[in-house]
N, C-alpha and C. Protein backbone atom coordinates (compact mmCIF):
# COMPACT_ATOMS: atom_id res chain seq x y z
N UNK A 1 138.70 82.84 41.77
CA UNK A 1 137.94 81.88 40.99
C UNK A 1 137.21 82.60 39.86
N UNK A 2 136.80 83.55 39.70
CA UNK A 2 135.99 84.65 39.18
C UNK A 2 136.43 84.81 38.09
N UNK A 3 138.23 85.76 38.80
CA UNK A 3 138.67 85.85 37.23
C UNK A 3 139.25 84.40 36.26
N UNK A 4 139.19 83.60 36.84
CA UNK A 4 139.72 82.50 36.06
C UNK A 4 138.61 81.91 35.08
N UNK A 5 137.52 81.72 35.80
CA UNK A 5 136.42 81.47 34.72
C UNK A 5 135.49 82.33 34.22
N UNK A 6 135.89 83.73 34.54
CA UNK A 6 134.71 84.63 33.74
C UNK A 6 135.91 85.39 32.92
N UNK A 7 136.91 85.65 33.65
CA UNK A 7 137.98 86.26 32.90
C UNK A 7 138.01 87.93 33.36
N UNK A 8 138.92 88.63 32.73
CA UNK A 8 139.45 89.81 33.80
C UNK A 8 138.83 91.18 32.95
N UNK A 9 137.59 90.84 32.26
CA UNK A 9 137.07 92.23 31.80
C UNK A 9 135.56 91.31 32.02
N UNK A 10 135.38 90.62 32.69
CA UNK A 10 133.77 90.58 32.61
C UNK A 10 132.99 91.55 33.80
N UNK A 11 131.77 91.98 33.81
CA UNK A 11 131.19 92.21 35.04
C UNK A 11 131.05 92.07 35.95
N UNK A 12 131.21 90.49 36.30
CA UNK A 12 131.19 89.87 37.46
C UNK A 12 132.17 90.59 38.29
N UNK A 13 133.38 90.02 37.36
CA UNK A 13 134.96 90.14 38.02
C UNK A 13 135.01 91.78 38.75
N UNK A 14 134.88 92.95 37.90
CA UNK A 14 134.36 94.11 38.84
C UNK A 14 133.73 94.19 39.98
N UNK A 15 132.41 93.52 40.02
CA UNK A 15 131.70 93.64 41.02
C UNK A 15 132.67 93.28 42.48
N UNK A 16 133.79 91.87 41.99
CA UNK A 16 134.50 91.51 42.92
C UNK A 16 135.36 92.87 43.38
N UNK A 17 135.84 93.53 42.27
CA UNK A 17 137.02 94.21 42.65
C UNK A 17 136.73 95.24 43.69
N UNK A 18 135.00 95.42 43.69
CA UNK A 18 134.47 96.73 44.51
C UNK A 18 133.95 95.97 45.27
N UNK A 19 134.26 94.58 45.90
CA UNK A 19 133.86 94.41 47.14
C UNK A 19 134.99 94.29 47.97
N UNK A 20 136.26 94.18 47.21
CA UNK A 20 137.69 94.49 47.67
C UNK A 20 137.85 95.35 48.31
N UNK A 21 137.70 96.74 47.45
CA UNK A 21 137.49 97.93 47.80
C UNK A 21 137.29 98.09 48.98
N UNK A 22 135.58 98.07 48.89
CA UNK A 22 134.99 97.93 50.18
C UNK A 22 135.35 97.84 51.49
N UNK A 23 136.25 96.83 51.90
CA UNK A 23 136.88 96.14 52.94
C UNK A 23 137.75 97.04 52.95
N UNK A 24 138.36 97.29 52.07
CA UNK A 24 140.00 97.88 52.22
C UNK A 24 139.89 99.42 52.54
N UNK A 25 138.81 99.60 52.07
CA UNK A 25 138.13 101.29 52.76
C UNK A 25 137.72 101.05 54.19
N UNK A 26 136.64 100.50 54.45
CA UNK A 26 136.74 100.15 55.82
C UNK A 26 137.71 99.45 56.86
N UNK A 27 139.22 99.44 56.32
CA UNK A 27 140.23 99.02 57.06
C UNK A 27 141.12 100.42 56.71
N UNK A 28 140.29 101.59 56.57
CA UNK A 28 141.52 102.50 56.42
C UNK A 28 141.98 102.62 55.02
N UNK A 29 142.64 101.66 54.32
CA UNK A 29 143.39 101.56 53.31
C UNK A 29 142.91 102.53 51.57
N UNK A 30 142.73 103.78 51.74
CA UNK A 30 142.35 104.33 51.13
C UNK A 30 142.73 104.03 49.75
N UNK A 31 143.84 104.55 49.59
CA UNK A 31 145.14 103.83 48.19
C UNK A 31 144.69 102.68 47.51
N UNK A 32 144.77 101.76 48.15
CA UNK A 32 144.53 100.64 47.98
C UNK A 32 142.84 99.92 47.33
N UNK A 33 142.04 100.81 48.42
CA UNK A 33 140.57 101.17 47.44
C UNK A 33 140.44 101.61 46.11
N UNK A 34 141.30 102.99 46.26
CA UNK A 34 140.94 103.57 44.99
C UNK A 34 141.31 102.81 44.29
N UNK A 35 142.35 102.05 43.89
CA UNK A 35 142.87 101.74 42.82
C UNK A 35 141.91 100.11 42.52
N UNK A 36 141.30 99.68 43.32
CA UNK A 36 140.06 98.52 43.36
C UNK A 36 139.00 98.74 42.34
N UNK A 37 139.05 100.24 42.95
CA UNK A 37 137.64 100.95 42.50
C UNK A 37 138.12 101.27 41.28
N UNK A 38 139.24 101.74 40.80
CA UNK A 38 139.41 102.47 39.42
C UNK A 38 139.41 100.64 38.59
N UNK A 39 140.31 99.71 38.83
CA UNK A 39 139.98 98.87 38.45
C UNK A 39 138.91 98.12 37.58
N UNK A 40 137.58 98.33 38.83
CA UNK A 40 135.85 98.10 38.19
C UNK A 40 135.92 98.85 37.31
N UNK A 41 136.19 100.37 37.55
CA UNK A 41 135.55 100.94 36.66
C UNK A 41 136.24 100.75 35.45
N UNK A 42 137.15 100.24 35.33
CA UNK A 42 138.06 100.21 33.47
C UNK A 42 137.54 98.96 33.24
N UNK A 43 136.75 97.97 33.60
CA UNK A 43 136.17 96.46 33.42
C UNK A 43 134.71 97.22 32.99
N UNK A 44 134.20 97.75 33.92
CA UNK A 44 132.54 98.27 33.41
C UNK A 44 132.49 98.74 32.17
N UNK A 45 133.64 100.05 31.97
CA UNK A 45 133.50 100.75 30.91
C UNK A 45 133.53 99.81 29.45
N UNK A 46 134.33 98.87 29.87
CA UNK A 46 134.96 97.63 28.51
C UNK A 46 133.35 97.27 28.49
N UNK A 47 132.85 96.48 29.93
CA UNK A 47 132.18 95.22 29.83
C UNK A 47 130.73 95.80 29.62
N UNK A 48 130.66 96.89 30.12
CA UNK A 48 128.88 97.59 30.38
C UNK A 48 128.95 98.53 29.45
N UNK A 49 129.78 99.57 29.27
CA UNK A 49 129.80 100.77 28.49
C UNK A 49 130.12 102.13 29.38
N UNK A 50 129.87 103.01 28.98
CA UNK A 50 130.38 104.54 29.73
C UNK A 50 128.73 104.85 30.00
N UNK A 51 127.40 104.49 29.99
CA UNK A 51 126.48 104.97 30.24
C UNK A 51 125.21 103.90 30.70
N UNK A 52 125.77 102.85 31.56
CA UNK A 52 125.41 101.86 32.43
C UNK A 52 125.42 102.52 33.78
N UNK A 53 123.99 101.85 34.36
CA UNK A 53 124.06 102.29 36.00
C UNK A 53 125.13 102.05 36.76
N UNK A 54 125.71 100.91 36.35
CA UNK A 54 127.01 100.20 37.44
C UNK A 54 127.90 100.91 36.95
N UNK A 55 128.15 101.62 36.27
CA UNK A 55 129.38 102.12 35.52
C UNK A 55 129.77 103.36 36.48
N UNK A 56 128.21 104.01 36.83
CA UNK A 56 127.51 105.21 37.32
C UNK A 56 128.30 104.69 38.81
N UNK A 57 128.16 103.96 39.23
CA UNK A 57 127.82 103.48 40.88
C UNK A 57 129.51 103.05 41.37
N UNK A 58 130.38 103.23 40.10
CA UNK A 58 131.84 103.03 40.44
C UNK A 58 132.41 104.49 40.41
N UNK A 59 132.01 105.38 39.78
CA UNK A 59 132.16 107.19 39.40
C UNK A 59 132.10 106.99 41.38
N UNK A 60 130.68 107.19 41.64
CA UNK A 60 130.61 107.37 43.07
C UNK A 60 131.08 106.54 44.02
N UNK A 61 131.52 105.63 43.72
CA UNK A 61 133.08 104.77 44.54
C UNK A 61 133.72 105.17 44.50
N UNK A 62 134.72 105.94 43.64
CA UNK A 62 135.73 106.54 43.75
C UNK A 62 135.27 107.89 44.11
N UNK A 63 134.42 108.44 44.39
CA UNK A 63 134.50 109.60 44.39
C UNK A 63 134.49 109.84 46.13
N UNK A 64 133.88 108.95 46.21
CA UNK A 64 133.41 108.32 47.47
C UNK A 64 135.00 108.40 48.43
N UNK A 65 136.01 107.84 48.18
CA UNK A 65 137.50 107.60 48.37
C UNK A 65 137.71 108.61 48.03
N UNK A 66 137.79 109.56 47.00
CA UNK A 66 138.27 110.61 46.72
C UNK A 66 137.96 111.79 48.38
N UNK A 67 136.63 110.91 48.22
CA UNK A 67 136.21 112.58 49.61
C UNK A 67 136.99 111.78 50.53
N UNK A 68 137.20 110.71 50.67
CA UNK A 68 137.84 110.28 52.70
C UNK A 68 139.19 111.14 52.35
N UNK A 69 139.60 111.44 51.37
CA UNK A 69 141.12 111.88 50.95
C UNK A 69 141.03 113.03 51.77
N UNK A 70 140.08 113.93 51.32
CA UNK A 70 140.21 115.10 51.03
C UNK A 70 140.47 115.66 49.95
N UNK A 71 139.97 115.32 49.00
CA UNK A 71 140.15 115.21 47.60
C UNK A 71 138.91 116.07 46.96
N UNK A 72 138.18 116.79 47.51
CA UNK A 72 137.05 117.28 46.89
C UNK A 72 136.81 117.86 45.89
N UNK A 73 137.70 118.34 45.12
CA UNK A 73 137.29 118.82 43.94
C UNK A 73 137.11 117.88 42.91
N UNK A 74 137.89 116.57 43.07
CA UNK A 74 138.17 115.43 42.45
C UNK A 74 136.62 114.75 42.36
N UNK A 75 136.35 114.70 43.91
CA UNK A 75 135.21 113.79 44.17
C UNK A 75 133.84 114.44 43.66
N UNK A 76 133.75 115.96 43.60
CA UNK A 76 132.84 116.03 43.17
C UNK A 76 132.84 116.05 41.60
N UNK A 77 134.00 115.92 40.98
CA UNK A 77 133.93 115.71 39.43
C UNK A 77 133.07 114.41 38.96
N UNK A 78 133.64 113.30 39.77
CA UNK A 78 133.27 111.69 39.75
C UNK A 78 132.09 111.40 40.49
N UNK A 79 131.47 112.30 41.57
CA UNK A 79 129.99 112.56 41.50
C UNK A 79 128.86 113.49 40.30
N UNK A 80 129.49 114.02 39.34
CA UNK A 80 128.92 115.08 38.73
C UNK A 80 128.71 113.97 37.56
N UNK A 81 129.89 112.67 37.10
CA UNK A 81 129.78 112.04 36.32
C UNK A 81 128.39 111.06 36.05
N UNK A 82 128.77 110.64 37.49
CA UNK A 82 127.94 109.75 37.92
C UNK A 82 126.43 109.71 37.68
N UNK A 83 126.06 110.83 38.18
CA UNK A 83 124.92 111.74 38.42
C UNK A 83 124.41 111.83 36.37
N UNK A 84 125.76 112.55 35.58
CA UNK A 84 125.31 112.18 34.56
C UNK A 84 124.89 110.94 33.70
N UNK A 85 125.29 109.73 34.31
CA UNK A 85 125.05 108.81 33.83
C UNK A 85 123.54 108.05 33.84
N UNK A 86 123.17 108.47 35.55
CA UNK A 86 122.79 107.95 36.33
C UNK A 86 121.06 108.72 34.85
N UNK A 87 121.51 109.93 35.40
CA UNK A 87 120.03 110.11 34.24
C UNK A 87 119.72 109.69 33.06
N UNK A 88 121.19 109.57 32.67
CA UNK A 88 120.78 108.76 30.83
C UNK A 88 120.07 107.46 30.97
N UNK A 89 120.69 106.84 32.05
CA UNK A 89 120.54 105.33 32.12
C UNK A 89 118.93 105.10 32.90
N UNK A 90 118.92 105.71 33.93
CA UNK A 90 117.36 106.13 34.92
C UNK A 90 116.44 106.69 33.99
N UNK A 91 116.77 107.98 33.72
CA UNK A 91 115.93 108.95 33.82
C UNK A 91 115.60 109.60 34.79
């Protein structure tokens, strides 16, 4: 319903895609997360920018999936991002 009336780069519609995620991480389905999660994040970057908190909070979703991998060098890149964002946008 989401994407039909907000359309497939709004904010909203992300937020959905990382509650997809969500589930699909907690059913195991790692693959299938990440690519939820990379999803949001190519909608945030359009819809919020590259230096929005939520933008920040999808870096550590995937990075998040990246570590169940075993993916750590990965994950801590997309935590290091995050983290940078997180201060521009915080402080």
């Amino acid at each position: 319903i989401q994407l039909k009336a907000l359309g497939p780069n709004h904010a909203n519609t992300a937020t959905s895609y990382n509650n997809i995620a969500n589930i699909l991480q907690g059913q195991g389905k790692l693959e299938e997360a990440l690519t939820m999660h990379q999803m949001a994040l190519g909608i945030q970057l359009k819809a919020l920018g590259p230096n929005h908190a939520n933008t920040a909070t999808s870096y550590n979703n995937i990075a998040n999936i990246l570590q169940g991998q075993g993916k750590l060098e990965e994950a801590l890149t997309m935590h290091q991002m995050a983290l940078g964002i997180q201060l521009k946008a915080l402080g």
